[in-house]
N, C-alpha and C. Protein backbone atom coordinates (compact mmCIF):
# COMPACT_ATOMS: atom_id res chain seq x y z
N UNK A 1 -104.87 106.24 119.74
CA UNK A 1 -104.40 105.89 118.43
C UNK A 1 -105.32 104.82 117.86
N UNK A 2 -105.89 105.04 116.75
CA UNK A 2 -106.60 103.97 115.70
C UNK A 2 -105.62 102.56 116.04
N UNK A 3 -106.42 101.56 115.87
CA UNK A 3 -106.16 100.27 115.93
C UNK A 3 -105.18 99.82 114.83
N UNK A 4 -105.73 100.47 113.68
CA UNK A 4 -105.74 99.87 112.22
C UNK A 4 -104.08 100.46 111.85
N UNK A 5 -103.73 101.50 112.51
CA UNK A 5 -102.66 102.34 112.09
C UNK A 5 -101.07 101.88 113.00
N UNK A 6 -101.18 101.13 113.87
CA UNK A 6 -100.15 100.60 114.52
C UNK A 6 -99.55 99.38 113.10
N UNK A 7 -98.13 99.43 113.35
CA UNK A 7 -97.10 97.99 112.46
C UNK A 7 -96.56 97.53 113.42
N UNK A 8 -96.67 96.12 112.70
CA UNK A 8 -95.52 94.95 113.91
C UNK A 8 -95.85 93.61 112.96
N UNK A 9 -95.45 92.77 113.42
CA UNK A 9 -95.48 91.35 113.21
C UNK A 9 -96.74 90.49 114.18
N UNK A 10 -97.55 89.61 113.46
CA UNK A 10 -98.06 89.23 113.94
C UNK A 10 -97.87 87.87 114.69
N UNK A 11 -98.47 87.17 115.45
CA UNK A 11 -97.41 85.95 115.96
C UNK A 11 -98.04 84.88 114.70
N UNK A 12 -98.20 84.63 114.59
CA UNK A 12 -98.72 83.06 112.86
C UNK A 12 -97.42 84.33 112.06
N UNK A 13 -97.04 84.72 111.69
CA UNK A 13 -95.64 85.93 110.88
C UNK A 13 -94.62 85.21 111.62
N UNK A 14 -94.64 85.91 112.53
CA UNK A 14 -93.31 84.76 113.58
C UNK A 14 -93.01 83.75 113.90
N UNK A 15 -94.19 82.87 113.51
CA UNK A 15 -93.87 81.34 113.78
C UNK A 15 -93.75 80.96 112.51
N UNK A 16 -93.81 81.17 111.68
CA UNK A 16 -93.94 81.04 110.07
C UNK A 16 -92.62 81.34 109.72
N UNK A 17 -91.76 82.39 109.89
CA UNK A 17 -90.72 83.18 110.05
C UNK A 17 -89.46 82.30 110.98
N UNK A 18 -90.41 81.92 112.08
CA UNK A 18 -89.02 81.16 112.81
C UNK A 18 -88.99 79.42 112.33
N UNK A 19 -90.42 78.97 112.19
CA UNK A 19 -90.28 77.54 111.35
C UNK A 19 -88.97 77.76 109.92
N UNK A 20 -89.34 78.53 109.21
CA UNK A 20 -88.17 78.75 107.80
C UNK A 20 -86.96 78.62 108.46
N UNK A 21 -86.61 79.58 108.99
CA UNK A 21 -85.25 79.61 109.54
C UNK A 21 -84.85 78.24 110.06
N UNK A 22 -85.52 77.93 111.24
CA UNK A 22 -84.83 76.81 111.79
C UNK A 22 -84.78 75.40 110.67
N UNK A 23 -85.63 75.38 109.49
CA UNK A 23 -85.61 74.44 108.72
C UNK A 23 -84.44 74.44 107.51
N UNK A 24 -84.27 75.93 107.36
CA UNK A 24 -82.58 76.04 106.82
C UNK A 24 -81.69 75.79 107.06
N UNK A 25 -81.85 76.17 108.34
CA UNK A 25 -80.93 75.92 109.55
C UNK A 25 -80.46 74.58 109.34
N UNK A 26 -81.32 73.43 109.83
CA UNK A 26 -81.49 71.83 109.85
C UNK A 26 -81.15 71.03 108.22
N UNK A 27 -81.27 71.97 107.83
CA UNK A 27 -80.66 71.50 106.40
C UNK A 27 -79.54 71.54 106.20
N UNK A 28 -78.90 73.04 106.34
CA UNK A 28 -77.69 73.58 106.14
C UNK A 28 -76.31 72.74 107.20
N UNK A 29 -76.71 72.63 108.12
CA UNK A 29 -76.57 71.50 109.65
C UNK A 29 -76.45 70.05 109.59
N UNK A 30 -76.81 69.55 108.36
CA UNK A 30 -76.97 68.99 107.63
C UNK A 30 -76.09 68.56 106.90
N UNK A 31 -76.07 68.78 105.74
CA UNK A 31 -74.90 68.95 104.77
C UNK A 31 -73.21 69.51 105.16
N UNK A 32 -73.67 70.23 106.53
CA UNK A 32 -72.42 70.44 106.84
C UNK A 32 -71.48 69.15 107.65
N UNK A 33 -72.66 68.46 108.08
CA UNK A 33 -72.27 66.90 109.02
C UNK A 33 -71.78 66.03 108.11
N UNK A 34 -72.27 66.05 107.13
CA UNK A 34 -71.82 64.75 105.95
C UNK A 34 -70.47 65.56 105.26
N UNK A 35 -70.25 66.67 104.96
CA UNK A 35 -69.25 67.31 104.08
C UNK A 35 -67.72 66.81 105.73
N UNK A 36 -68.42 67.07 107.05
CA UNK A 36 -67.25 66.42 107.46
C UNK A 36 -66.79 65.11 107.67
N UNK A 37 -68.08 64.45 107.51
CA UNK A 37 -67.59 62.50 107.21
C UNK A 37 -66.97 62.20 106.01
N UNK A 38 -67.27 63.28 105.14
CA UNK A 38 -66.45 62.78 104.10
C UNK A 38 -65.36 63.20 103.64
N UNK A 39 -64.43 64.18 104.77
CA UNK A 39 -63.69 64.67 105.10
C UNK A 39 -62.62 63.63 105.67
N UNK A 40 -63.27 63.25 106.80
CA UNK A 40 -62.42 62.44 107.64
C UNK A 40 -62.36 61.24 106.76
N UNK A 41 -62.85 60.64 106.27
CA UNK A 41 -62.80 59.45 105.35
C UNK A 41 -61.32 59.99 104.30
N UNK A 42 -61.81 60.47 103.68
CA UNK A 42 -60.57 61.24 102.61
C UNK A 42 -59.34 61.23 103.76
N UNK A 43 -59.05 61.80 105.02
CA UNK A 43 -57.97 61.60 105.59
C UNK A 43 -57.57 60.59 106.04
N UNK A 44 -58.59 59.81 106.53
CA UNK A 44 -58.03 58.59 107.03
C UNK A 44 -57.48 57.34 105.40
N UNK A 45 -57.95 57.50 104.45
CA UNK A 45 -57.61 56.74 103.20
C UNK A 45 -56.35 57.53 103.30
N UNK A 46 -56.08 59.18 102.78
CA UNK A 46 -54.80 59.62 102.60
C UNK A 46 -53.64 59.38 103.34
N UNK A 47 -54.09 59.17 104.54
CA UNK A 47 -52.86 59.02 105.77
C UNK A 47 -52.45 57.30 105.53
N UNK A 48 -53.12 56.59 105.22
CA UNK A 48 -53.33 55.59 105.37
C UNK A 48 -52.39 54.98 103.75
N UNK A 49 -52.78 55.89 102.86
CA UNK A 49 -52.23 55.13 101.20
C UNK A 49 -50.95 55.85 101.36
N UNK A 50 -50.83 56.91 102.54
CA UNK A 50 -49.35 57.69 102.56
C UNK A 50 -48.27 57.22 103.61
N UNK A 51 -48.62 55.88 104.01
CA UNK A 51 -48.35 55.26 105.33
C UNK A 51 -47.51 54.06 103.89
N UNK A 52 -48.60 53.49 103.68
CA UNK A 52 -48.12 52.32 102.53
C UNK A 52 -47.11 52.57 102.05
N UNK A 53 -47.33 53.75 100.98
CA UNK A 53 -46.65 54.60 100.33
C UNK A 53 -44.94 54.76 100.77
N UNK A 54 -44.83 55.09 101.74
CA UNK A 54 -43.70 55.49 102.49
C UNK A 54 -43.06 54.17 102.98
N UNK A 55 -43.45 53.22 103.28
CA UNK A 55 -43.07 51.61 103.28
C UNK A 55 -42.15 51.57 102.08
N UNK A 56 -43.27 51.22 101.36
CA UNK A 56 -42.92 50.89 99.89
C UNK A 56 -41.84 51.21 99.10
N UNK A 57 -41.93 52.45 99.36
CA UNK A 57 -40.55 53.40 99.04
C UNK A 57 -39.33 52.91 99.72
N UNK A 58 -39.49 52.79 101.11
CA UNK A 58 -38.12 52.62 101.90
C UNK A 58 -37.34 50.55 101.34
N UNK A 59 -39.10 50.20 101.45
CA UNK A 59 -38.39 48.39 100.41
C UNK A 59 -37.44 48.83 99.11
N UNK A 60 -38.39 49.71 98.21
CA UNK A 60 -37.80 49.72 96.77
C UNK A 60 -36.57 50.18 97.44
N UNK A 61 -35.83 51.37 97.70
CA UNK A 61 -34.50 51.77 98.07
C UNK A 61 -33.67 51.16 98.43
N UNK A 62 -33.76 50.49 99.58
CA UNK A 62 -33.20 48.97 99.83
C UNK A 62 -32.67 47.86 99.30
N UNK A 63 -33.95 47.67 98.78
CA UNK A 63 -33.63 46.82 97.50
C UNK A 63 -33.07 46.78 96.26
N UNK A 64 -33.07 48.19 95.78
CA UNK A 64 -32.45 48.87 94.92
C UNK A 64 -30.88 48.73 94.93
N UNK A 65 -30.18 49.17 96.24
CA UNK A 65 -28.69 49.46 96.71
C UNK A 65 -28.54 47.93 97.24
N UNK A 66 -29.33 47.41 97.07
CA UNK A 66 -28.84 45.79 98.17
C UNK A 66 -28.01 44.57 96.62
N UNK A 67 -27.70 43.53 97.47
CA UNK A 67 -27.33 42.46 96.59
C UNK A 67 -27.23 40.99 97.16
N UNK A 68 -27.22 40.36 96.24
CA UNK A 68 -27.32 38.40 96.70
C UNK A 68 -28.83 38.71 96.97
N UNK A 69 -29.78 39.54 95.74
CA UNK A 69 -31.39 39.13 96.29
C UNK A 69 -31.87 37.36 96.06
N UNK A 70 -32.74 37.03 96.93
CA UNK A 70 -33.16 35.84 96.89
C UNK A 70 -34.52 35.76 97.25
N UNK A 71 -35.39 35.10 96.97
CA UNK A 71 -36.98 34.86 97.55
C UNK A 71 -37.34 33.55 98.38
N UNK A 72 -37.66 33.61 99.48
CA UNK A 72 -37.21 32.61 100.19
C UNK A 72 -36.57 31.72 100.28
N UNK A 73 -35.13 32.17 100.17
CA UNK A 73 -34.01 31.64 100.13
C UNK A 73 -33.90 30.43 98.84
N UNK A 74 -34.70 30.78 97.71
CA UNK A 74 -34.71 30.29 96.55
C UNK A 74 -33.74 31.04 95.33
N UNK A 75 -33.51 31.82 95.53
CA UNK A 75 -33.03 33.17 94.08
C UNK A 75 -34.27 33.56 93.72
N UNK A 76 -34.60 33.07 92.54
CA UNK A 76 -35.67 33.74 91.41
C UNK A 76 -36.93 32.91 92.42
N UNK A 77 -38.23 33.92 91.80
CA UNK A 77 -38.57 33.57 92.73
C UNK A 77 -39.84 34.04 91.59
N UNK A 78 -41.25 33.11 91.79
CA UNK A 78 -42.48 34.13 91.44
C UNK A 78 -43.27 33.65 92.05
N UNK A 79 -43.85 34.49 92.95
CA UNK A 79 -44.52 34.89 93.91
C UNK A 79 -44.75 34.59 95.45
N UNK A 80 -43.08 35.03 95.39
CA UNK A 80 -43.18 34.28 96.88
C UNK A 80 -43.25 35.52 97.84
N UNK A 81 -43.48 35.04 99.58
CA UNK A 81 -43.68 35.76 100.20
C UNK A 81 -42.66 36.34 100.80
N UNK A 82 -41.57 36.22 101.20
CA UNK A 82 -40.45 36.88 101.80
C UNK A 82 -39.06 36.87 100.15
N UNK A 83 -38.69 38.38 100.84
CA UNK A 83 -37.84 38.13 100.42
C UNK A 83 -36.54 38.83 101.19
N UNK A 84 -35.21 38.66 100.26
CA UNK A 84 -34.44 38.52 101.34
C UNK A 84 -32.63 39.13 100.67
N UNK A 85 -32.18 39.40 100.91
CA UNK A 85 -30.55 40.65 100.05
C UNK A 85 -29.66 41.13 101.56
N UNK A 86 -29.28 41.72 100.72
CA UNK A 86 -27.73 42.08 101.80
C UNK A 86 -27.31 43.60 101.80
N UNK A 87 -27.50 44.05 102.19
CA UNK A 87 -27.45 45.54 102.31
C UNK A 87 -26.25 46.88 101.92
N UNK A 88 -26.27 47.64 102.20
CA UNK A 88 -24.81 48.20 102.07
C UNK A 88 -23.83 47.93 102.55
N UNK A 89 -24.19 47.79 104.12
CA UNK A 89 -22.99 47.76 105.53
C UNK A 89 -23.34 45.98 105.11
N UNK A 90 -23.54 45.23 104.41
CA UNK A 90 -23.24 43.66 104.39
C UNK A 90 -23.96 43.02 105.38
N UNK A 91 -25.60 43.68 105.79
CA UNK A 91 -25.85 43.05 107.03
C UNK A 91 -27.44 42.23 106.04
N UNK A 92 -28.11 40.73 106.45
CA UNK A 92 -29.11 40.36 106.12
C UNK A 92 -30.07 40.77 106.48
N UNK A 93 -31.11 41.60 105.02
CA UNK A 93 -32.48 42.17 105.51
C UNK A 93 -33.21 41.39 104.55
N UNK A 94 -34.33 41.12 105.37
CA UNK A 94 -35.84 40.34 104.85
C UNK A 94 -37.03 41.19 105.26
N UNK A 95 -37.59 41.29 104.23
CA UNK A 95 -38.96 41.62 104.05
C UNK A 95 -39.71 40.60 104.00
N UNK A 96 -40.72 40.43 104.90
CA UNK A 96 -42.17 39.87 104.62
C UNK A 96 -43.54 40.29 105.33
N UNK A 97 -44.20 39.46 105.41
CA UNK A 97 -45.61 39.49 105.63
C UNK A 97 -46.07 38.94 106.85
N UNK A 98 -46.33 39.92 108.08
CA UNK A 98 -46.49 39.16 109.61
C UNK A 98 -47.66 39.82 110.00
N UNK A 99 -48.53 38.91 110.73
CA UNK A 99 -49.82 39.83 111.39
C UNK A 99 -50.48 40.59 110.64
N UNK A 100 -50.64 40.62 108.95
CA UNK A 100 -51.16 41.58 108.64
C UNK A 100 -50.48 42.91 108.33
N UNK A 101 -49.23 42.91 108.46
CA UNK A 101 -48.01 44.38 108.64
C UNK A 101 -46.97 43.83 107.75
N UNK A 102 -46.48 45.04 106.99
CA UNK A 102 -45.23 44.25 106.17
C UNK A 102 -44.17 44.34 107.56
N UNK A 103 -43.04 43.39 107.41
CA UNK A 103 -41.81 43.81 108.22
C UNK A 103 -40.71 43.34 107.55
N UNK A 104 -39.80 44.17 108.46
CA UNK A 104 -38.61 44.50 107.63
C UNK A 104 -38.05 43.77 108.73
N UNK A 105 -36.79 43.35 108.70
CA UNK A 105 -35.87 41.90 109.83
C UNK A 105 -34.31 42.39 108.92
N UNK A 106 -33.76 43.28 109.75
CA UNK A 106 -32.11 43.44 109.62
C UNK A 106 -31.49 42.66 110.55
N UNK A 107 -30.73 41.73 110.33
CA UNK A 107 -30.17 41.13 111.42
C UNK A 107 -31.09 40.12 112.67
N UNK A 108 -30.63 40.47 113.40
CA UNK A 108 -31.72 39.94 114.62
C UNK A 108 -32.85 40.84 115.11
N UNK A 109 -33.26 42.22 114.05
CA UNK A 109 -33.91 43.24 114.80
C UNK A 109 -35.12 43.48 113.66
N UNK A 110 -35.64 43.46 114.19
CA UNK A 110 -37.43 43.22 113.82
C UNK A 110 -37.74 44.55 113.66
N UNK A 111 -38.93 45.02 112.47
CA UNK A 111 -39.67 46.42 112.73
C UNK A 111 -40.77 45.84 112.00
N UNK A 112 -41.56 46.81 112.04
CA UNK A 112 -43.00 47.06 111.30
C UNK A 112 -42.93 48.27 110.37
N UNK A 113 -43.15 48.17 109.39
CA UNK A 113 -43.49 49.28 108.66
C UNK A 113 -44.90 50.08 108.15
N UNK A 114 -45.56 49.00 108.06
CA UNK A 114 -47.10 49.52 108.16
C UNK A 114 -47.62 49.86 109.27
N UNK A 115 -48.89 51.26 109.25
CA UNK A 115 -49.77 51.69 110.25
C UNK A 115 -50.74 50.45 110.42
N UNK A 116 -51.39 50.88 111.76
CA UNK A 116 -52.05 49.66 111.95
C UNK A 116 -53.50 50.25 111.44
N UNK A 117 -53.23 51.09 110.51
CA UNK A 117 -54.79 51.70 109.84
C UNK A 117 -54.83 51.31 108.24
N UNK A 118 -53.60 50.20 108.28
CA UNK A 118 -53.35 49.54 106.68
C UNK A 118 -53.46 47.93 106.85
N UNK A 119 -54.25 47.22 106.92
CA UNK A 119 -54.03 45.74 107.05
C UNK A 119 -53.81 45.21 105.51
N UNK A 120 -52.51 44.29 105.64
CA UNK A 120 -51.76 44.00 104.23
C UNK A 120 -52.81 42.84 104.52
N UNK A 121 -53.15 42.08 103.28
CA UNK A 121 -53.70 40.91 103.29
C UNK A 121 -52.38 39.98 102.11
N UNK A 122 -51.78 40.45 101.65
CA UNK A 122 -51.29 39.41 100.36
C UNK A 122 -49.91 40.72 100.30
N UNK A 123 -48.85 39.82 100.03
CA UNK A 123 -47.16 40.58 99.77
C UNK A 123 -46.76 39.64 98.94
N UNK A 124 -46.63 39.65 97.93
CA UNK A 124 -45.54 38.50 97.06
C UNK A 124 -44.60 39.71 96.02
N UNK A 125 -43.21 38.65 95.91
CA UNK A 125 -42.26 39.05 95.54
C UNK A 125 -41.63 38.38 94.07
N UNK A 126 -41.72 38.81 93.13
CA UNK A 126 -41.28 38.32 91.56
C UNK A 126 -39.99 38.70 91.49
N UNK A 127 -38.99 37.94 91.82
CA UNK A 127 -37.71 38.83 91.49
C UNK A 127 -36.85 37.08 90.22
N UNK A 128 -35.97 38.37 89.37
CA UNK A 128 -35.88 37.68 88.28
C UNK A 128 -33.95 37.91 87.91
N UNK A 129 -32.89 37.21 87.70
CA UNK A 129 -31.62 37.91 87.17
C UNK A 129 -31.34 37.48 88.39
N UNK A 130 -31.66 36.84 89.68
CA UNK A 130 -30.21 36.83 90.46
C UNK A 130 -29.66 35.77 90.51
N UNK A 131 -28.47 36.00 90.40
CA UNK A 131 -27.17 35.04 89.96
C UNK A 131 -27.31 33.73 91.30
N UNK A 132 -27.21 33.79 92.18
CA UNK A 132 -27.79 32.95 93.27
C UNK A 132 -28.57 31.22 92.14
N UNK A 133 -29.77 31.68 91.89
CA UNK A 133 -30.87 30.90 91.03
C UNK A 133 -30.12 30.29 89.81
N UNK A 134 -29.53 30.89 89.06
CA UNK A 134 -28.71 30.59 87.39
C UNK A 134 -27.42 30.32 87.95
N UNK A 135 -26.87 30.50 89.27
CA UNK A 135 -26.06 29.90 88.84
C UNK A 135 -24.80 30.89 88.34
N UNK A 136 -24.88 32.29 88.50
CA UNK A 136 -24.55 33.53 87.56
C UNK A 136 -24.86 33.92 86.74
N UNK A 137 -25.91 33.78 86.24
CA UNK A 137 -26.50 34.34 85.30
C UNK A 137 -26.17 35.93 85.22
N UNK A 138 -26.35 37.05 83.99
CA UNK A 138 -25.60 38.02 83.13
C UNK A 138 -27.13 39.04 83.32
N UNK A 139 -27.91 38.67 83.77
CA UNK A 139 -29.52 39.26 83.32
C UNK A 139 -29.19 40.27 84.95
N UNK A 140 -29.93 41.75 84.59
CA UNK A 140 -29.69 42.31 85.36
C UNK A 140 -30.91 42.11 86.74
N UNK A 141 -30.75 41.99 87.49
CA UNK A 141 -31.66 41.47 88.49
C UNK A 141 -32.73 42.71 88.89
N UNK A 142 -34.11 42.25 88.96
CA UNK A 142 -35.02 42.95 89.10
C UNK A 142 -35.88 42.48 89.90
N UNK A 143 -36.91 42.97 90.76
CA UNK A 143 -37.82 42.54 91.40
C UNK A 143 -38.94 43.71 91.59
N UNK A 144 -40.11 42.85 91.07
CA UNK A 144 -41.33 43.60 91.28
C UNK A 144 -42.04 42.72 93.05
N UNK A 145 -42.92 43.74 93.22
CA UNK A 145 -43.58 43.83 94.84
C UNK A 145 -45.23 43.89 94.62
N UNK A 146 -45.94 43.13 94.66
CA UNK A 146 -47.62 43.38 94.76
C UNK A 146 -48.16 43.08 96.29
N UNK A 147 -48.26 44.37 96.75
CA UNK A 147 -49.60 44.22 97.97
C UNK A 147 -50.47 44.38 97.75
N UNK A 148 -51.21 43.63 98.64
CA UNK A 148 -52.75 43.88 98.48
C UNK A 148 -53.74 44.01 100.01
N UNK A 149 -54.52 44.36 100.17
CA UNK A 149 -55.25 45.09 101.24
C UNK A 149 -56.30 45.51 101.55
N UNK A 150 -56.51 46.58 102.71
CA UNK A 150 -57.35 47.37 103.18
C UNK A 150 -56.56 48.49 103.70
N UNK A 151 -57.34 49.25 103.04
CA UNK A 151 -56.90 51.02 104.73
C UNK A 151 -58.25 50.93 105.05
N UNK A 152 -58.09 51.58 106.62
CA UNK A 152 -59.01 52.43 107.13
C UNK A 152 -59.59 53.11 106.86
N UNK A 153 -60.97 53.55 106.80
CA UNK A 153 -61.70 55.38 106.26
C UNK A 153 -62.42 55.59 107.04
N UNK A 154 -62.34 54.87 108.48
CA UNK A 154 -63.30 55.23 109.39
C UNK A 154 -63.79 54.28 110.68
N UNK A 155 -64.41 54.51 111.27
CA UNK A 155 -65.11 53.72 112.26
C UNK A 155 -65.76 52.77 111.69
N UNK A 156 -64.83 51.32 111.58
CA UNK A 156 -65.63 50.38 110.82
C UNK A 156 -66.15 50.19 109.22
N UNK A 157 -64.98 51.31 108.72
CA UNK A 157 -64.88 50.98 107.57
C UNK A 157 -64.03 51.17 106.66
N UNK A 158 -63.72 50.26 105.64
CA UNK A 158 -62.27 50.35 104.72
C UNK A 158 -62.37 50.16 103.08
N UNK A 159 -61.42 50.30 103.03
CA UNK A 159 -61.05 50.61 101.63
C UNK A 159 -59.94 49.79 101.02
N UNK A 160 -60.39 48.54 99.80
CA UNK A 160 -58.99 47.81 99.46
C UNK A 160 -58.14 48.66 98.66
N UNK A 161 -57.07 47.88 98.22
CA UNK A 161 -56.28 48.55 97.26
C UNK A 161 -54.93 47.51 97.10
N UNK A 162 -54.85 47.60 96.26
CA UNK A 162 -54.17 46.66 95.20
C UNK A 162 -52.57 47.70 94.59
N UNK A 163 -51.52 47.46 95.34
CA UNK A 163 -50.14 48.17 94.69
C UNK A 163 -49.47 47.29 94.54
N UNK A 164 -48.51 48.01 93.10
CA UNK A 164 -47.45 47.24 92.43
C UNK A 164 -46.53 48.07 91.71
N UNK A 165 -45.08 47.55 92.54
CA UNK A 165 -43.89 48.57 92.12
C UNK A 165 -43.06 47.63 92.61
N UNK A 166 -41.61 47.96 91.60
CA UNK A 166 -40.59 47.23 91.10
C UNK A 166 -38.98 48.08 91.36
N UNK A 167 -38.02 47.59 91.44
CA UNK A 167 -36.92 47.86 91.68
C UNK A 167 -35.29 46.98 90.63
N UNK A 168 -34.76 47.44 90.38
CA UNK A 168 -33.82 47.08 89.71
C UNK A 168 -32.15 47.37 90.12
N UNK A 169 -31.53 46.65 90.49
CA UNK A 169 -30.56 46.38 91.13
C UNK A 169 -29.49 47.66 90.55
N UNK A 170 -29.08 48.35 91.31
CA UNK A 170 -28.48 49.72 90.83
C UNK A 170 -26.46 48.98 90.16
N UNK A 171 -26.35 48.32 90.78
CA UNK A 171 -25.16 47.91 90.91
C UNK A 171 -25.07 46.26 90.42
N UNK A 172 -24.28 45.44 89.42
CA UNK A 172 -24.52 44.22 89.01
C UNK A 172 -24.32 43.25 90.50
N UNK A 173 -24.81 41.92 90.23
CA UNK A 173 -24.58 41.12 91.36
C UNK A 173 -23.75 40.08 90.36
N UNK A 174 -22.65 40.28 90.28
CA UNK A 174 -21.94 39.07 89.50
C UNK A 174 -20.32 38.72 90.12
């Protein structure tokens, strides 16, 4: 058979051929590594603002159905760090600011409510209307909540964030 009349690939074709590929490859390999860091980041913030989140909620509720609110054992209060009401079943719960974790204190029994992938830096409590402070005062009692912080998004790195939400006494305290 003639020389000239045989087909195939030559090897400089194949190395030319397999350099492309593997450089797509290394690209594509690539982009796929960072699309999952910034994956896990997004979960660890979400789990993390849904951790807060779920705190937050269980204070406002609380606080909401509670009565005799006070801020460190002042009444009215702006911007203090604990605060402090009486519950449904009539038992004393305080919220404040320990280690970095909000906690909640019913009675003699202690919890944590924050993940330890949320470090609170700052909790103050504005509460305004409770009869405690005036004396009885007629003003319906309210209290706003500002944390402030970090979550987690990773190995050594975080994310602040700044929340603020309020509650209003469902039932008068008079």
């Amino acid at each position: 058979m003639p020389m000239n009349t045989r087909r195939g690939y030559t090897l400089v074709e194949l190395i030319v051929a397999v350099g492309l590929f593997a450089l797509v490859m290394l690209l594509t390999s690539g982009a796929y590594l960072v699309m999952i860091g910034l994956n896990r980041q997004a979960q660890g913030i979400a789990t993390g603002i849904d951790n807060l989140s779920f705190a937050l909620e269980s204070m406002t509720r609380d606080i909401r159905t509670g009565t005799g609110y006070n801020c460190d054992n002042a009444g009215d209060c702006s911007g203090g760090g604990s605060f402090s009401f009486r519950n449904q079943a009539g038992e004393q719960v305080t919220y404040d600011l320990s280690d970095s974790a909000l906690r909640k204190t019913v009675g003699a029994t202690r919890s944590i409510l924050t993940d330890p992938s949320v470090t609170v830096s700052s909790l103050k409590f504005y509460a305004s209307g409770t009869a405690r402070a005036s004396g009885g005062d007629t003003r319906q009692s309210r209290v706003t909540l500002i944390v402030s912080g970090t979550v987690a998004t990773g190995p050594g790195a975080t994310r602040s964030f700044v929340v603020e939400t309020g509650a209003t006494m469902r039932g008068s305290d008079l």
